[in-house]
PDB file of N, CA and C in Angstrom:
ATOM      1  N   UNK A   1      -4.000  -6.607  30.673  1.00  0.00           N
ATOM      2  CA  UNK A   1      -3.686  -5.676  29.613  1.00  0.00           C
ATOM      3  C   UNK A   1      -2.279  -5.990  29.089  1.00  0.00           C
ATOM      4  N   UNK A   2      -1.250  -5.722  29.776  1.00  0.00           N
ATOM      5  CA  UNK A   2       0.470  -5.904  29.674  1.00  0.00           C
ATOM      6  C   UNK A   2       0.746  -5.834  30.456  1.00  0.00           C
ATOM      7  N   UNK A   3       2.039  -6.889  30.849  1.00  0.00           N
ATOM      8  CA  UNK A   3       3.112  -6.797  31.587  1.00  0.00           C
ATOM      9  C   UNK A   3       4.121  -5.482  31.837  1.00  0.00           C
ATOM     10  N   UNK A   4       3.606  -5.136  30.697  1.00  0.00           N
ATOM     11  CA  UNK A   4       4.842  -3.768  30.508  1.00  0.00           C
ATOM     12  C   UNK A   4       4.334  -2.439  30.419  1.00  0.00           C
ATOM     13  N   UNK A   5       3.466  -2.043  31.085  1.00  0.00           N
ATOM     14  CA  UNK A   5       2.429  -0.596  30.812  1.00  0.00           C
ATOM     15  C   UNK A   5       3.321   0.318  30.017  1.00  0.00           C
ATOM     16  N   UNK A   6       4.684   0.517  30.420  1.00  0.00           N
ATOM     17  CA  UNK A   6       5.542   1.632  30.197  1.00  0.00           C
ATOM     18  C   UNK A   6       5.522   1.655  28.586  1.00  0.00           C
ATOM     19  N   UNK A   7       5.836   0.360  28.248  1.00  0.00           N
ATOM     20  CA  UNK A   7       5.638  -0.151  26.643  1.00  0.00           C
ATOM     21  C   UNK A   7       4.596   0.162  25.946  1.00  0.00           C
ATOM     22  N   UNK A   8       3.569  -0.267  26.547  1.00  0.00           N
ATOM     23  CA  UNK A   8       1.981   0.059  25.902  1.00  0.00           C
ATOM     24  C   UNK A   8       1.733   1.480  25.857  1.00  0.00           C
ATOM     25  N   UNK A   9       2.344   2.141  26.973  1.00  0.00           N
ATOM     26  CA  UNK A   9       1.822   3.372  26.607  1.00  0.00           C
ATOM     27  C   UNK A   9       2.985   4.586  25.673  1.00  0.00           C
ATOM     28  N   UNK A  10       3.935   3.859  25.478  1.00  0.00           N
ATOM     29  CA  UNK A  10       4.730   4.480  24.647  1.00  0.00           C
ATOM     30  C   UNK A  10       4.211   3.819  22.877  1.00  0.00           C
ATOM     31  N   UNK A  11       4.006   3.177  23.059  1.00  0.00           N
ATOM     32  CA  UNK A  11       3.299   2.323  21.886  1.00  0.00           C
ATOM     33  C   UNK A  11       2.637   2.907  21.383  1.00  0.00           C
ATOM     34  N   UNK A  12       1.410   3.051  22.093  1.00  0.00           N
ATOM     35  CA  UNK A  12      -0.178   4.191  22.022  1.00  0.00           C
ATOM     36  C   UNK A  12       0.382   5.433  21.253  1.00  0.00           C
ATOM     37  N   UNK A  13       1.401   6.105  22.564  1.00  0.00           N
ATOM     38  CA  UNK A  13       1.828   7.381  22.183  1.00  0.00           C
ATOM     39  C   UNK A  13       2.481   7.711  20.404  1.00  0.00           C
ATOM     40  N   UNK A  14       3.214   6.654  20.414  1.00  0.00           N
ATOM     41  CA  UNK A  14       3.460   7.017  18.765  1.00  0.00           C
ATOM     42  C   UNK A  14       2.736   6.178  17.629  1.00  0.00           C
ATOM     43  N   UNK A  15       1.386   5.569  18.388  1.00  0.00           N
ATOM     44  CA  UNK A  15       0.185   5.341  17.178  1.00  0.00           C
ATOM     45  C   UNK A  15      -0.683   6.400  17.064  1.00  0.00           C
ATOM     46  N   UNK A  16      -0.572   7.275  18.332  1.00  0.00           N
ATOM     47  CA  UNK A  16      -1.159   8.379  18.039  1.00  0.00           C
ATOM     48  C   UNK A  16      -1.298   9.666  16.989  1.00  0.00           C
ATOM     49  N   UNK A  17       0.318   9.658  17.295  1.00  0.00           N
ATOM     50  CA  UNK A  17       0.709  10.642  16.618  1.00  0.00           C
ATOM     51  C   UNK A  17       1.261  10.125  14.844  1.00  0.00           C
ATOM     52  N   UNK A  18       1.629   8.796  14.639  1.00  0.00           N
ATOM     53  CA  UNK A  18       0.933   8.421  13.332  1.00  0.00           C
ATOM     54  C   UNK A  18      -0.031   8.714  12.491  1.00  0.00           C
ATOM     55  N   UNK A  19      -1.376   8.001  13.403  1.00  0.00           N
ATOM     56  CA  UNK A  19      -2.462   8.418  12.915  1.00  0.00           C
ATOM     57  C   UNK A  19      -2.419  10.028  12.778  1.00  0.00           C
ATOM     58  N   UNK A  20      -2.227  11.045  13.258  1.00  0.00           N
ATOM     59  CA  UNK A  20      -2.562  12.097  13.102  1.00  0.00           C
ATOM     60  C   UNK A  20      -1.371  13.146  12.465  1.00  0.00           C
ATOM     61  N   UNK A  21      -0.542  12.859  12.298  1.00  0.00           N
ATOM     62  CA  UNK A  21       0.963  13.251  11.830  1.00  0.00           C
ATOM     63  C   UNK A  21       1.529  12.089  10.562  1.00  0.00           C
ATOM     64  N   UNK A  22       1.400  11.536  10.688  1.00  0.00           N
ATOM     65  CA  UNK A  22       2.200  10.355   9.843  1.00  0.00           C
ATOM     66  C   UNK A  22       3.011   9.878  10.076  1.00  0.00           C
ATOM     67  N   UNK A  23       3.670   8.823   9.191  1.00  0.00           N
ATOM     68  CA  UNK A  23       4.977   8.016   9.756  1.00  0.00           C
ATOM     69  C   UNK A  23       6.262   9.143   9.930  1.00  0.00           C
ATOM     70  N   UNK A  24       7.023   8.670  11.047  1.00  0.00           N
ATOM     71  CA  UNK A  24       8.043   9.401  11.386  1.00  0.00           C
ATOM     72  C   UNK A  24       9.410   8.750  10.363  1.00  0.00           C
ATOM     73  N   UNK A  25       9.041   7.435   9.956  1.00  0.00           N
ATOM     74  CA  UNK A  25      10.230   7.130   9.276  1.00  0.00           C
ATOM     75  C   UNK A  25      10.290   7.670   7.029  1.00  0.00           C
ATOM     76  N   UNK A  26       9.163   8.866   6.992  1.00  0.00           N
ATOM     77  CA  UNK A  26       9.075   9.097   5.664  1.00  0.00           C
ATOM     78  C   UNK A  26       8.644  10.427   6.082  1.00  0.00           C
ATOM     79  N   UNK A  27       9.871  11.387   5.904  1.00  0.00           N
ATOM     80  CA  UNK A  27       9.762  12.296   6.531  1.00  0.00           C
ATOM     81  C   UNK A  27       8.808  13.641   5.241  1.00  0.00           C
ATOM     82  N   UNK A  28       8.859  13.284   4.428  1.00  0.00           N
ATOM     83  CA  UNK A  28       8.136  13.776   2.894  1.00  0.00           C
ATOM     84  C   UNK A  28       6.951  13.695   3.394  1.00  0.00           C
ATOM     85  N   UNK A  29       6.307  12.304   3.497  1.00  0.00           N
ATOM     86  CA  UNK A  29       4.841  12.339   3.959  1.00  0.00           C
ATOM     87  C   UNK A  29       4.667  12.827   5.138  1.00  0.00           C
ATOM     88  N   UNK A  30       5.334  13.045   6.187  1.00  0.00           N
ATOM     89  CA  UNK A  30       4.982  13.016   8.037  1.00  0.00           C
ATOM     90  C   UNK A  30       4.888  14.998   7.793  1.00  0.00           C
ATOM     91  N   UNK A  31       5.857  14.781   6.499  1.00  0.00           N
ATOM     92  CA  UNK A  31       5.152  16.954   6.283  1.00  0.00           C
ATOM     93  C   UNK A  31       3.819  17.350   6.271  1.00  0.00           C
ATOM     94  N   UNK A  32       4.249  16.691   4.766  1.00  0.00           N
ATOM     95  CA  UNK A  32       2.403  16.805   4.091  1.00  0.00           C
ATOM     96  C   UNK A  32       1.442  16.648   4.934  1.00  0.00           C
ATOM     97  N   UNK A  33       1.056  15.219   5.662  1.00  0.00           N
ATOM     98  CA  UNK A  33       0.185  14.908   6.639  1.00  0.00           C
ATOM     99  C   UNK A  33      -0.014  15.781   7.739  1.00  0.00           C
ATOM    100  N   UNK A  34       1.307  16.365   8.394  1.00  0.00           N
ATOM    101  CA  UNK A  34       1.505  16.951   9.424  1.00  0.00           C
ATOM    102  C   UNK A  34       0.657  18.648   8.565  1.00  0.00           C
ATOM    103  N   UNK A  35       1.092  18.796   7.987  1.00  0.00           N
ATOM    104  CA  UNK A  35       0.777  20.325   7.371  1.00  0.00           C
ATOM    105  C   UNK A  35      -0.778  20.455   7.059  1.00  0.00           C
ATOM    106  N   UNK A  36      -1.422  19.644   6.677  1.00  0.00           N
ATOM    107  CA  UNK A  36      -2.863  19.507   6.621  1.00  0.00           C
ATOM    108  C   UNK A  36      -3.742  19.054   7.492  1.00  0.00           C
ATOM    109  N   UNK A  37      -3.038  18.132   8.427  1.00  0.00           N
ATOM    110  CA  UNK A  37      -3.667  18.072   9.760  1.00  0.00           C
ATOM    111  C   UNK A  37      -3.840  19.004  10.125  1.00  0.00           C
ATOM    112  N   UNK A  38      -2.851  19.859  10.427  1.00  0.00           N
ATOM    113  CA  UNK A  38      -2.823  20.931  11.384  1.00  0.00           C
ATOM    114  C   UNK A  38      -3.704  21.866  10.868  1.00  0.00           C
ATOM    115  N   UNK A  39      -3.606  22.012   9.830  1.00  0.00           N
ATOM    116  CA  UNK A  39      -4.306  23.078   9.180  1.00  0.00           C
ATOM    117  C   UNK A  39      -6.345  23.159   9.359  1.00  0.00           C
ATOM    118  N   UNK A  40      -6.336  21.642   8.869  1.00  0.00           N
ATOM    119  CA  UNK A  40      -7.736  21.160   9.735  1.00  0.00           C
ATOM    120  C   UNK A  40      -8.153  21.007  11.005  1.00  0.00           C
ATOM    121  N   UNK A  41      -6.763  21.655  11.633  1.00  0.00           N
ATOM    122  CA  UNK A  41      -7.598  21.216  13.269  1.00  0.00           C
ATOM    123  C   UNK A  41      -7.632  22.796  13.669  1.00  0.00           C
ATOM    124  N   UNK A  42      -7.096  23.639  12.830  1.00  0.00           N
ATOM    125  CA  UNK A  42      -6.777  25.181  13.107  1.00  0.00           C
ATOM    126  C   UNK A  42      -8.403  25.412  12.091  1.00  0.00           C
ATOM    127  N   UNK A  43      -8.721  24.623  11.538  1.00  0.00           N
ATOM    128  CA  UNK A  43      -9.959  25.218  10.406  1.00  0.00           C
ATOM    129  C   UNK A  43     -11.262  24.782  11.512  1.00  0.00           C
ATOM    130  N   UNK A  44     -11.400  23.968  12.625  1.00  0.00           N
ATOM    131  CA  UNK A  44     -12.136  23.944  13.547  1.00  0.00           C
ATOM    132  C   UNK A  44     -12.888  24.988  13.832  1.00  0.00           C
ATOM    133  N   UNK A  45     -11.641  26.000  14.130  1.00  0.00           N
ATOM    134  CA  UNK A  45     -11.943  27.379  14.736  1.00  0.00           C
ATOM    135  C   UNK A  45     -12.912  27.635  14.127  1.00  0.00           C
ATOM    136  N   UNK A  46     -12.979  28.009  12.757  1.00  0.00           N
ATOM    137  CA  UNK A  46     -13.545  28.542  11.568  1.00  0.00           C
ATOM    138  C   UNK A  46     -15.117  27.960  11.391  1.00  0.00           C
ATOM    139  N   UNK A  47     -15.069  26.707  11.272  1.00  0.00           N
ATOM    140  CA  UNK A  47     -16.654  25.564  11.701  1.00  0.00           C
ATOM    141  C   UNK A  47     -16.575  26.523  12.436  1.00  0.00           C
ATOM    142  N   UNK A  48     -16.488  25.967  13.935  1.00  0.00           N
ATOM    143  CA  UNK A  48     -17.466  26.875  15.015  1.00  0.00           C
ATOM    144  C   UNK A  48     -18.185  28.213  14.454  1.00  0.00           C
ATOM    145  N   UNK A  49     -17.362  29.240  14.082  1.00  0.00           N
ATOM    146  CA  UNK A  49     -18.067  30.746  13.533  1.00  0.00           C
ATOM    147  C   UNK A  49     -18.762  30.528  12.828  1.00  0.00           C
ATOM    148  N   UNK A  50     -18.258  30.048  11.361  1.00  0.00           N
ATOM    149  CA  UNK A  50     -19.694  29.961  10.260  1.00  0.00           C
ATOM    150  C   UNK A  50     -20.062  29.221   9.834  1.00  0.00           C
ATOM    151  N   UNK A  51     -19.879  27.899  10.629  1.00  0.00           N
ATOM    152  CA  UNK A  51     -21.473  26.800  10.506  1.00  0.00           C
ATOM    153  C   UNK A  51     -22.108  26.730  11.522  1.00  0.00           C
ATOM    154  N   UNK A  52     -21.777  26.972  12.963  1.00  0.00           N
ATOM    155  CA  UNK A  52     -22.616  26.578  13.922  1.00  0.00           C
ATOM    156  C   UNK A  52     -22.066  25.748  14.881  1.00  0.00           C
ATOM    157  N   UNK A  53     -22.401  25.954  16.190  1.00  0.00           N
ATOM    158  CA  UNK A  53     -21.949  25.182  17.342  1.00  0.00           C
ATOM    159  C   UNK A  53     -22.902  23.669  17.332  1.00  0.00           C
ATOM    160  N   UNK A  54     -23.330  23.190  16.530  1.00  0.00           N
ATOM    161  CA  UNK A  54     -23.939  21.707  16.304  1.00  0.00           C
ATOM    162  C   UNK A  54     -23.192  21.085  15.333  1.00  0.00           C
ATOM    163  N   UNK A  55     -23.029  21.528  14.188  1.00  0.00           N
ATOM    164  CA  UNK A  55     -21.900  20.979  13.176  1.00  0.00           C
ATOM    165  C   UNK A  55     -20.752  20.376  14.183  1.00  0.00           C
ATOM    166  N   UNK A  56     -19.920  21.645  14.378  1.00  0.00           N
ATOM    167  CA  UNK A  56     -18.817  21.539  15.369  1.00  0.00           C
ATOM    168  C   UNK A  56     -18.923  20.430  16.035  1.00  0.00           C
ATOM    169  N   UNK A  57     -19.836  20.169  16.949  1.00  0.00           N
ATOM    170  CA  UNK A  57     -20.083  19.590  17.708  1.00  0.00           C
ATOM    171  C   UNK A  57     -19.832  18.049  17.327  1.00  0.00           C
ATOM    172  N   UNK A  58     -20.754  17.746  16.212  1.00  0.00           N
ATOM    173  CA  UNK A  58     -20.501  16.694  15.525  1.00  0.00           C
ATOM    174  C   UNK A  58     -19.308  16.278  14.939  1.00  0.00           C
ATOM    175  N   UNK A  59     -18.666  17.361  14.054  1.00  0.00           N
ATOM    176  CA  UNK A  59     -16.958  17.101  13.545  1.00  0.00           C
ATOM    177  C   UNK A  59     -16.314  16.922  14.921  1.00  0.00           C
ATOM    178  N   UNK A  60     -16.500  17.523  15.843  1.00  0.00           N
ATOM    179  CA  UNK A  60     -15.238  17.366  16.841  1.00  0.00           C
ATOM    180  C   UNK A  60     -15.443  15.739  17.457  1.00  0.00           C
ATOM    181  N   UNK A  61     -16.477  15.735  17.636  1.00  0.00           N
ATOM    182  CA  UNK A  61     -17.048  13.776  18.430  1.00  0.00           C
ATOM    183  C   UNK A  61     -16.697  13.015  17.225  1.00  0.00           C
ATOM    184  N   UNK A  62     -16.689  12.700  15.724  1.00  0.00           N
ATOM    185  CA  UNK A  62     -16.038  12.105  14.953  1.00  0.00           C
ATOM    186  C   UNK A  62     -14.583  12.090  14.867  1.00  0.00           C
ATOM    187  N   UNK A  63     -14.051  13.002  15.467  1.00  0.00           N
ATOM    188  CA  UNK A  63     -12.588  13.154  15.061  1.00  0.00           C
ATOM    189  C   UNK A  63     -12.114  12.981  16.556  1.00  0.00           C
ATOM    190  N   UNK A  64     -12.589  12.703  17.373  1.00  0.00           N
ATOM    191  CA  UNK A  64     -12.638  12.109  19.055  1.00  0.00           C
ATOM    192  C   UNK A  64     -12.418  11.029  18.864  1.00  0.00           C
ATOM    193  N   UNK A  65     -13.606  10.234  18.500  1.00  0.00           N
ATOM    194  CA  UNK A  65     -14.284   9.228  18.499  1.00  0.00           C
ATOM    195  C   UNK A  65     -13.955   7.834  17.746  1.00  0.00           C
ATOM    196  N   UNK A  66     -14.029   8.494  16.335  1.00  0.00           N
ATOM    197  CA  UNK A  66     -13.831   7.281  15.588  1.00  0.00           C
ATOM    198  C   UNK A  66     -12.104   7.169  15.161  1.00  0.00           C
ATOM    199  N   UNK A  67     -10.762   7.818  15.707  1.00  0.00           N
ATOM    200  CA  UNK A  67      -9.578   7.113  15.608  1.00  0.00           C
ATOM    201  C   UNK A  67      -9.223   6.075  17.440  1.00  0.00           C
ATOM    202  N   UNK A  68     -10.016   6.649  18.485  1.00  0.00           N
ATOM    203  CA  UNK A  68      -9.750   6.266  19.860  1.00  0.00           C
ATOM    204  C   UNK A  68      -9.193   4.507  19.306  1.00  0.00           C
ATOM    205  N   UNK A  69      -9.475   3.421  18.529  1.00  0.00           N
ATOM    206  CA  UNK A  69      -9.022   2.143  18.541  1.00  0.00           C
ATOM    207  C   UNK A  69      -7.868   1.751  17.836  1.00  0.00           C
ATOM    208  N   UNK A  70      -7.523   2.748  16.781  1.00  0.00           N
ATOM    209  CA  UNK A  70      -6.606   3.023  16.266  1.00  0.00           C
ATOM    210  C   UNK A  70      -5.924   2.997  16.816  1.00  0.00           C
ATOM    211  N   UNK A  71      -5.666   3.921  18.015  1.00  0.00           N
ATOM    212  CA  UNK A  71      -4.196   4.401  18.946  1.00  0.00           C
ATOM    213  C   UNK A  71      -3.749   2.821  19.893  1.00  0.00           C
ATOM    214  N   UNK A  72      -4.367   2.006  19.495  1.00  0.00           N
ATOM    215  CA  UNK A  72      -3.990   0.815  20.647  1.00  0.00           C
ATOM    216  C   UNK A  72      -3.756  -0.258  19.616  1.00  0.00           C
ATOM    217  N   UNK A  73      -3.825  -0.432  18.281  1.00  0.00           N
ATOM    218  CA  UNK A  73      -3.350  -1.407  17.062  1.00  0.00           C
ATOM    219  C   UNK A  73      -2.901  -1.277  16.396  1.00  0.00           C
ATOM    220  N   UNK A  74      -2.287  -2.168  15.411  1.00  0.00           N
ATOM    221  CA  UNK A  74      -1.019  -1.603  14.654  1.00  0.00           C
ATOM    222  C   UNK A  74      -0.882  -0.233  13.758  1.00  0.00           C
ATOM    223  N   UNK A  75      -0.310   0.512  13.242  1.00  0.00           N
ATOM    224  CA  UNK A  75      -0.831   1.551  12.214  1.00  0.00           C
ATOM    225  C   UNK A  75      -0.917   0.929  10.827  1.00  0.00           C
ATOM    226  N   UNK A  76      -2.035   1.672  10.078  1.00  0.00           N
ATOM    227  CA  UNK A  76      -1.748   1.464   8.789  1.00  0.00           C
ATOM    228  C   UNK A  76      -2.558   2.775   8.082  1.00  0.00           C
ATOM    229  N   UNK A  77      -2.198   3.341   7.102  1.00  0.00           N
ATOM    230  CA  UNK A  77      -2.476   4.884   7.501  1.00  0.00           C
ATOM    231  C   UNK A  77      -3.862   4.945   6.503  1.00  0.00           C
ATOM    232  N   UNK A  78      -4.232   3.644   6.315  1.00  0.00           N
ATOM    233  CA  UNK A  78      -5.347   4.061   4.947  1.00  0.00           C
ATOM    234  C   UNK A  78      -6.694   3.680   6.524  1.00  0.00           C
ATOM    235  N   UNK A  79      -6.231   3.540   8.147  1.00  0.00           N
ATOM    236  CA  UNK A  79      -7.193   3.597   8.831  1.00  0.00           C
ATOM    237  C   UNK A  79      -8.105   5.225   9.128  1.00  0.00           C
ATOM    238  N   UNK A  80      -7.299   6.428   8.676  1.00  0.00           N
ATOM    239  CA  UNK A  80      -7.573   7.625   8.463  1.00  0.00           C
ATOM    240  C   UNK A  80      -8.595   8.027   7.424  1.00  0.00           C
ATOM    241  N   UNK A  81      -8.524   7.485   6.397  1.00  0.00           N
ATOM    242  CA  UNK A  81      -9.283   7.211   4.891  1.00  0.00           C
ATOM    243  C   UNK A  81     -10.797   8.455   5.302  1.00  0.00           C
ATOM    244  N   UNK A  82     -11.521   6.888   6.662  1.00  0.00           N
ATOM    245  CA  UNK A  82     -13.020   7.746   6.374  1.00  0.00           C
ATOM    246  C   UNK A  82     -13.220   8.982   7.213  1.00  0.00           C
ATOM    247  N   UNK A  83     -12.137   9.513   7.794  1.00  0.00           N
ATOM    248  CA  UNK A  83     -12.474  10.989   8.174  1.00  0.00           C
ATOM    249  C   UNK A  83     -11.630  11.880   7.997  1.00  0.00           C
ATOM    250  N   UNK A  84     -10.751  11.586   7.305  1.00  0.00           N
ATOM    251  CA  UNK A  84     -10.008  12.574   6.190  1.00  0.00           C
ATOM    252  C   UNK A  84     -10.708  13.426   5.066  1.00  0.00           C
ATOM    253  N   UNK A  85     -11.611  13.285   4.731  1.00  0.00           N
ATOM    254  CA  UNK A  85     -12.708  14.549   4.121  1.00  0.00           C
ATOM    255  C   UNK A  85     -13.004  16.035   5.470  1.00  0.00           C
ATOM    256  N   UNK A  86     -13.009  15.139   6.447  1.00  0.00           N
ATOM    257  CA  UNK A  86     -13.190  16.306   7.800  1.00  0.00           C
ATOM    258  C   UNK A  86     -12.304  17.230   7.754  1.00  0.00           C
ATOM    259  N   UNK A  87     -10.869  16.716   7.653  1.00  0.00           N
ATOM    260  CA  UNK A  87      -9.577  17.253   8.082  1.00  0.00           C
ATOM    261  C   UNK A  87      -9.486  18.406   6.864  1.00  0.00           C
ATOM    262  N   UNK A  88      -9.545  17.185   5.474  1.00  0.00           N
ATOM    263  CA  UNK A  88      -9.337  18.619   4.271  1.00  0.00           C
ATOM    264  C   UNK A  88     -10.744  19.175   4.571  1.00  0.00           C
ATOM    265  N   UNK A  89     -11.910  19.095   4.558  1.00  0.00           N
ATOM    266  CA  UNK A  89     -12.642  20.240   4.572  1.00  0.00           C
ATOM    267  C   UNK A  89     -12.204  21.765   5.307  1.00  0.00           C
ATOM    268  N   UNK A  90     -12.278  21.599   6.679  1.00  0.00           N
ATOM    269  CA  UNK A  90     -11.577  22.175   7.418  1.00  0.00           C
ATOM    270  C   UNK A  90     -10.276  22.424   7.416  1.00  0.00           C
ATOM    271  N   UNK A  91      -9.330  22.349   6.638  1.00  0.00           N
ATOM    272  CA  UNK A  91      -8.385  22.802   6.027  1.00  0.00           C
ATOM    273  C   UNK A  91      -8.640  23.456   4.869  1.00  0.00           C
ATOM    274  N   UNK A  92      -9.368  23.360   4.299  1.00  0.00           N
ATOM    275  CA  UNK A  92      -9.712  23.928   3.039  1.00  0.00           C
ATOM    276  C   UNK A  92     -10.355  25.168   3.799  1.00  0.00           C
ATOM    277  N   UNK A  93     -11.231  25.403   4.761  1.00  0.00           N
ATOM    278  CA  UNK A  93     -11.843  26.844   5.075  1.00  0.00           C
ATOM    279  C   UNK A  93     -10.717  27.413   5.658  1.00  0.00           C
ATOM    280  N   UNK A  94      -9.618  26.877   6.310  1.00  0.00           N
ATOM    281  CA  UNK A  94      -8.320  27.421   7.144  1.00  0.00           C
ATOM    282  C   UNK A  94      -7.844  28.733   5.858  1.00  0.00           C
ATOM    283  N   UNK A  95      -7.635  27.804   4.679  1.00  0.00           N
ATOM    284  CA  UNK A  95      -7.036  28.649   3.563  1.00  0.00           C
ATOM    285  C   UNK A  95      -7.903  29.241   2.752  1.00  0.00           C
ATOM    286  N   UNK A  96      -9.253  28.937   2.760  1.00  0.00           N
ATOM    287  CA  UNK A  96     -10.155  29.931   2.192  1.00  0.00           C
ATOM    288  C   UNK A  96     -10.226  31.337   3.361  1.00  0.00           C
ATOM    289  N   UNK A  97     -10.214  31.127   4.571  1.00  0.00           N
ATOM    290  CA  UNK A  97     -10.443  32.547   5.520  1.00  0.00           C
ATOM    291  C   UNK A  97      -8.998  33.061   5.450  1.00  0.00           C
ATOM    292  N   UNK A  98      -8.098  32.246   5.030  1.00  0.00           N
ATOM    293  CA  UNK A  98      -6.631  33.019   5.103  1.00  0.00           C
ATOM    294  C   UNK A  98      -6.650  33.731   3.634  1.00  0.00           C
ATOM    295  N   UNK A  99      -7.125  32.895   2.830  1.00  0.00           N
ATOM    296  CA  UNK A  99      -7.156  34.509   1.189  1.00  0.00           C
ATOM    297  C   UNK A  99      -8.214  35.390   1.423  1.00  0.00           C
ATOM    298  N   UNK A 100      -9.112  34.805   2.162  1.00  0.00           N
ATOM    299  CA  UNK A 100     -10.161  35.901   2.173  1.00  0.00           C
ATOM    300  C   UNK A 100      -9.368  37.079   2.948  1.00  0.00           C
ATOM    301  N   UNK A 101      -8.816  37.050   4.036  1.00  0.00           N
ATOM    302  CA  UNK A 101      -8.196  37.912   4.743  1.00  0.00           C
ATOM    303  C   UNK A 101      -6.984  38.684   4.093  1.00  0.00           C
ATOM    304  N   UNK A 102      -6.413  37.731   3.250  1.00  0.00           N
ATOM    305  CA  UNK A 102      -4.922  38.590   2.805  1.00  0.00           C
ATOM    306  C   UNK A 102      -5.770  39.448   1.167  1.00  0.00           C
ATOM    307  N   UNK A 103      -6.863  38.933   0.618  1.00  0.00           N
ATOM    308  CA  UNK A 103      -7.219  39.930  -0.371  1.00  0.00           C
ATOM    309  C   UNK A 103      -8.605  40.429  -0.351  1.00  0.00           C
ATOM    310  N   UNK A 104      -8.835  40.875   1.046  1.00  0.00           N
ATOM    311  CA  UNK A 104     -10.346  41.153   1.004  1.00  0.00           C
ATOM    312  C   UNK A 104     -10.534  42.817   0.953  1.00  0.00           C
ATOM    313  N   UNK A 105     -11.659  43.099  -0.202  1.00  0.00           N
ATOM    314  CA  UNK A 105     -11.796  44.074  -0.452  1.00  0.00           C
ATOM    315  C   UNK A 105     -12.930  44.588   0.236  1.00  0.00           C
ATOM    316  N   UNK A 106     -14.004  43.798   0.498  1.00  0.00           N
ATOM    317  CA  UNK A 106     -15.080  44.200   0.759  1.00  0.00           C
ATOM    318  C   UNK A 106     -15.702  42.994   1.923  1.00  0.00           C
ATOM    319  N   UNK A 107     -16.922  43.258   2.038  1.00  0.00           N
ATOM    320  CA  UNK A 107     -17.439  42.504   3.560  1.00  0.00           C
ATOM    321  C   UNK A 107     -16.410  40.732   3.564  1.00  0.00           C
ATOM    322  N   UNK A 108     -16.331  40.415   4.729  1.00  0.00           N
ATOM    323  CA  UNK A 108     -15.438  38.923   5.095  1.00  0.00           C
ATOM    324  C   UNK A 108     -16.305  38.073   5.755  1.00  0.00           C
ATOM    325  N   UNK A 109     -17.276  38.121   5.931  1.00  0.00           N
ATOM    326  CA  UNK A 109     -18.448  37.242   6.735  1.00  0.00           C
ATOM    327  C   UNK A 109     -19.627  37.256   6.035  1.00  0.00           C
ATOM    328  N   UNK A 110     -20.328  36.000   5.827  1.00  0.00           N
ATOM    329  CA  UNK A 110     -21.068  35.822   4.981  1.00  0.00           C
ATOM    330  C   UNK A 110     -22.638  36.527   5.314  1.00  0.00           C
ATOM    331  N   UNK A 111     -22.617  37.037   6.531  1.00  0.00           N
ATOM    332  CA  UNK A 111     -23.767  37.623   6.593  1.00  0.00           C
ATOM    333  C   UNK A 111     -23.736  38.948   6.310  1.00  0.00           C
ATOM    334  N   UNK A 112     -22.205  39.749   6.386  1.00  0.00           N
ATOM    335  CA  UNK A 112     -22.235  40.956   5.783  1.00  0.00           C
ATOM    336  C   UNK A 112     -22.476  40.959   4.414  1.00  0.00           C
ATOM    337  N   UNK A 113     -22.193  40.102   3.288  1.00  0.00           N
ATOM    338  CA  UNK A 113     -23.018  39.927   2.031  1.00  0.00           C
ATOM    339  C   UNK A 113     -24.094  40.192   1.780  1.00  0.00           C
ATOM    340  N   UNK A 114     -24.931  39.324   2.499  1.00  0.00           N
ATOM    341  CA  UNK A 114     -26.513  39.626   2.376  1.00  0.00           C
ATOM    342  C   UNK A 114     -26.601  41.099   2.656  1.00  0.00           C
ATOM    343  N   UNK A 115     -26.350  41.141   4.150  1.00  0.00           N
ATOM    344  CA  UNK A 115     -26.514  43.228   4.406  1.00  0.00           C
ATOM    345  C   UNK A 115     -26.467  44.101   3.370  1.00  0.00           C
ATOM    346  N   UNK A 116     -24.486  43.877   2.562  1.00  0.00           N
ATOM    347  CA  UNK A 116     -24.290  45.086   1.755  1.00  0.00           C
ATOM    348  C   UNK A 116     -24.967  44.333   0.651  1.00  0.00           C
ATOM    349  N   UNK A 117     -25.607  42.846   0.026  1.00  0.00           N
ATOM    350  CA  UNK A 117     -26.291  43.501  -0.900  1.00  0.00           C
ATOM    351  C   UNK A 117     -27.913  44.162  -1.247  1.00  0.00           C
TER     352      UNK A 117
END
């Protein structure tokens, strides 16, 4: 593997957090990235409730799964590209359940809809 594990795994450690944060040396983007990551991994929660514990299931093993080779080769951030629709989706319900909550007048769950109508 290496002579130098200590290296490799400090290596790993900040391809990791690249891939999932952004570059640390452009601190503009390492926001942005950082702020919508997060936001998609907090919109998880949200999958689970109102799509289903199989969806979930599936977003979470893609977002497992397909950066694991990433974290061991060089970065280049357009390797994020094909599951970055995941992240904003799920960021996008983070801030759709957060307006729903700060201006909700009436039922907040989509099955109370059907009920009250």
């Amino acid at each position: 593997m290496t002579d130098r594990p200590g290296e490799f795994i400090r290596l790993s450690a900040r391809r990791f957090f690249y891939f999932w944060l952004g570059p640390f040396e452009h601190p503009a983007l390492l926001a942005i990235t950082s702020a919508y990551t997060l936001a998609g991994l907090w919109g998880l929660v949200y999958v689970r409730k109102r799509v289903g514990e199989s969806q979930f299931v599936i977003w979470c093993t893609a977002l497992v799964c397909y950066p694991s080779i990433y974290y061991f080769v060089a970065y280049i951030s357009r390797y994020r590209v094909p599951i970055d629709w995941l992240i904003w989706l799920s960021a996008g319900l983070t801030v759709s359940v957060l307006v729903e909550r700060r201006f909700a007048t009436g039922p907040t769950e989509i099955g109370e809809y059907r009920k009250a109508g």
